[in-house]
Structures are given as C-alpha cells and as structure tokens.
Protein backbone atom coordinates (compact mmCIF):
# COMPACT_ATOMS: atom_id res chain seq x y z
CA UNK A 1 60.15 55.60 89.78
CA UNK A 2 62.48 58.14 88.87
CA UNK A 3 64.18 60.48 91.00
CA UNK A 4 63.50 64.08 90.98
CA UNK A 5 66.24 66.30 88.90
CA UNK A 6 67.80 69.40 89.88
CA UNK A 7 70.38 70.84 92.44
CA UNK A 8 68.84 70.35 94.77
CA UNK A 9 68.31 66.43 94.58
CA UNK A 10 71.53 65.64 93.11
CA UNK A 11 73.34 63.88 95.89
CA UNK A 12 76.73 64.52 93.54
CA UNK A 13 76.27 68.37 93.19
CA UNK A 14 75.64 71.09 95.39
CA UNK A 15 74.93 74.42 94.76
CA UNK A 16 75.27 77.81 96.89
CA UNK A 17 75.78 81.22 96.08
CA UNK A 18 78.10 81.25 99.18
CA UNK A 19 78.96 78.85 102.00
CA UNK A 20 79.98 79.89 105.50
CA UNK A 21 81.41 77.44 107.87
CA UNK A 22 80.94 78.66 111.61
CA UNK A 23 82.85 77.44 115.05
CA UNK A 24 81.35 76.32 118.18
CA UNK A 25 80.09 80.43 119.21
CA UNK A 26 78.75 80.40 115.76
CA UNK A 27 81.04 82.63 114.80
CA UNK A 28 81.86 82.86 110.78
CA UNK A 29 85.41 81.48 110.33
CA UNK A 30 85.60 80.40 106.54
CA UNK A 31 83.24 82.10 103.66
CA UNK A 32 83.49 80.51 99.96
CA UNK A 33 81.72 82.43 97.57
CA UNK A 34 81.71 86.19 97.71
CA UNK A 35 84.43 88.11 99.57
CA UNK A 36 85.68 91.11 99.24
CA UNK A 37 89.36 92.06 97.50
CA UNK A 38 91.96 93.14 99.41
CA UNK A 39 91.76 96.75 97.57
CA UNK A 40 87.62 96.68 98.90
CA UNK A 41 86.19 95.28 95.61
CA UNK A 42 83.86 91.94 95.69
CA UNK A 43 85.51 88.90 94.09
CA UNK A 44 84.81 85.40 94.26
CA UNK A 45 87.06 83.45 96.51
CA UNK A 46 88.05 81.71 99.99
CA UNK A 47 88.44 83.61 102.93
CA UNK A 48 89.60 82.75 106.50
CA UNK A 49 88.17 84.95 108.90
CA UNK A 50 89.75 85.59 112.62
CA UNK A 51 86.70 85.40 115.58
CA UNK A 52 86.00 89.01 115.29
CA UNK A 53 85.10 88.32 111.64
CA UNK A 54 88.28 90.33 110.00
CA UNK A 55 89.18 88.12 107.16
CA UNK A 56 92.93 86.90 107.82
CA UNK A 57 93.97 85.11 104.34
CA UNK A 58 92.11 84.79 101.52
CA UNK A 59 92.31 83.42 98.04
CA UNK A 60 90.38 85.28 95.18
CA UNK A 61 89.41 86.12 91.36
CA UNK A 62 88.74 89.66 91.40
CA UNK A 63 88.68 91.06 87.75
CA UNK A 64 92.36 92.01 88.14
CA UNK A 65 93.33 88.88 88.49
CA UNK A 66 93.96 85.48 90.90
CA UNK A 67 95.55 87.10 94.35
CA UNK A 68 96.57 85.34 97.70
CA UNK A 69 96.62 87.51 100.66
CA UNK A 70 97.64 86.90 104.17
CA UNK A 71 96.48 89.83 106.69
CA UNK A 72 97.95 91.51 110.18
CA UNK A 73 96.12 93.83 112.10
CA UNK A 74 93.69 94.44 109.14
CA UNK A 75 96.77 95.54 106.54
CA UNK A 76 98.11 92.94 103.86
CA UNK A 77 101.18 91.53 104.84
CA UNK A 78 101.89 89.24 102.15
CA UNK A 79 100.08 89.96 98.47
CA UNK A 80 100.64 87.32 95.86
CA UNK A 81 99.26 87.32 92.21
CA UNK A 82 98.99 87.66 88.72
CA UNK A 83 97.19 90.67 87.15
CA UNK A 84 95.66 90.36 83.94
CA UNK A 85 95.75 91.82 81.20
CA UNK A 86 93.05 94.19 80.69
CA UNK A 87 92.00 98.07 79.66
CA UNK A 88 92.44 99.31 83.14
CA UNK A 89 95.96 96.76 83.66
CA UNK A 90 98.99 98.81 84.55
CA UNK A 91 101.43 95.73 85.34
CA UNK A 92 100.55 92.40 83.23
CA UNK A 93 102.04 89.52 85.20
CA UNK A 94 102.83 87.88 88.12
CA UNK A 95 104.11 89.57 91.37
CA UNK A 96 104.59 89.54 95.12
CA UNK A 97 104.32 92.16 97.72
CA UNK A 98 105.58 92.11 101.11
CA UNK A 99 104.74 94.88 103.85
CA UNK A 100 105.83 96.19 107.22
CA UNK A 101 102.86 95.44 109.77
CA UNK A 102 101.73 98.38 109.09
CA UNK A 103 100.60 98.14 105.63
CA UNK A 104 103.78 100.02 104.44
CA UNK A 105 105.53 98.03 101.44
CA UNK A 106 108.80 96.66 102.23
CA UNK A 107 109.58 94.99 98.75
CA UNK A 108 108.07 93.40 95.83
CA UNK A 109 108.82 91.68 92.95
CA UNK A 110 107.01 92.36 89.43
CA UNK A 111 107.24 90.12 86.59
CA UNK A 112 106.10 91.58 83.09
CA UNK A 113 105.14 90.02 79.81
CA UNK A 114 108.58 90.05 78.34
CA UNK A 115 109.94 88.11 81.96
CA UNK A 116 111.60 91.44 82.80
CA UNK A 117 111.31 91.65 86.71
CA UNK A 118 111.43 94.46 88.30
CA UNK A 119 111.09 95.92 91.69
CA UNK A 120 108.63 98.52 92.14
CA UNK A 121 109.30 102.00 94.51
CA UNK A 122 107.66 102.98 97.24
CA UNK A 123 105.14 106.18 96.83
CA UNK A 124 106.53 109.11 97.75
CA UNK A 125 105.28 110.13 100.86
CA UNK A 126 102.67 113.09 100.74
C-alpha cells in the first residue's frame, strides 16, 4: 500500500502560507510568511514581534529589494539592504541606515553600481 501524496502527507515538506509561533499568553512573537515592509508595503519575510505585537526586527524581500531592520519605539533604528534594480529604483546597491530613536537619520552609507559610496543628506526640514 502506497502512501497518500501531497503536502500535506509528506513528512519531509511542509507547506503554509504563513507560520506564527506564539508564547505561553498566546501572544504572536515570530510570523514567517507575510509581513509588512518597513516603508508599510507587504513582503515576504521573518519578523520578531515584541508582546504588544509591534514587530521589532525583521528580515524581508519586498520588491525593492532584501532589507534587515531592527525597530525602537516603532521607528527603524538600523536599515540594512540592497535595492534592486528596477523602473521605480532610485539607488541600485547595497546600503545601511542608522537613525536617532526617533526615526531621524543619523548616517548612512550607499553603495552604487560603479562601487562609488556615498553618504546620503538628510531632508531638509519642512
């Protein structure tokens, strides 16, 4: 006798659209699968999630481009990635972003196609 095929049977593979680990409240701590992007948008990814459910660090593949983020008082800290290129791409390339605790960039680091790196300004304030 034969054993059943699929998914769902296959003792070596399993299969989820997403995958939340909980603690002892039952509180989500750890999602795999869809979370959302640091700038809002959904991506694909691993997120750690503080017990009020804010998501603290997270590692994703938005369309943009592989980012790891750490968070503080819900503003990224610490950004770290590579965007790709792409027909909305600014930057192409890898970069870093560090920020006061307040969201407010500190400094960064920008590496372009050609290896030029360069450090990118703050936004004028409005």
């Amino acid at each position: 006798m034969s054993e059943p095929q699929g998914p769902e049977s296959d003792a070596d593979l399993l299969r989820a659209r997403r995958v939340e680990v909980v603690d002892g409240d039952g509180n989500v701590r750890v999602v795999l699968g869809a979370v959302e992007a640091p700038d809002g948008s959904p991506s694909f990814g691993l997120a750690l999630l503080d017990a009020d459910g804010r998501p603290r660090a997270w590692l994703a593949l938005p369309p943009s481009g592989p980012e790891l983020a750490f968070n503080l008082g819900g503003n990224i800290v610490v950004h770290v990635g590579v965007t790709d290129a792409g027909p909305e791409a600014v930057d192409v390339g890898p970069y870093i972003q560090l920020s006061d605790g307040d969201g407010r960039p500190v400094i960064g680091w920008q590496i372009d196609e050609e290896g030029t790196v360069t450090v990118p300004s703050e936004e004028e304030p409005e």
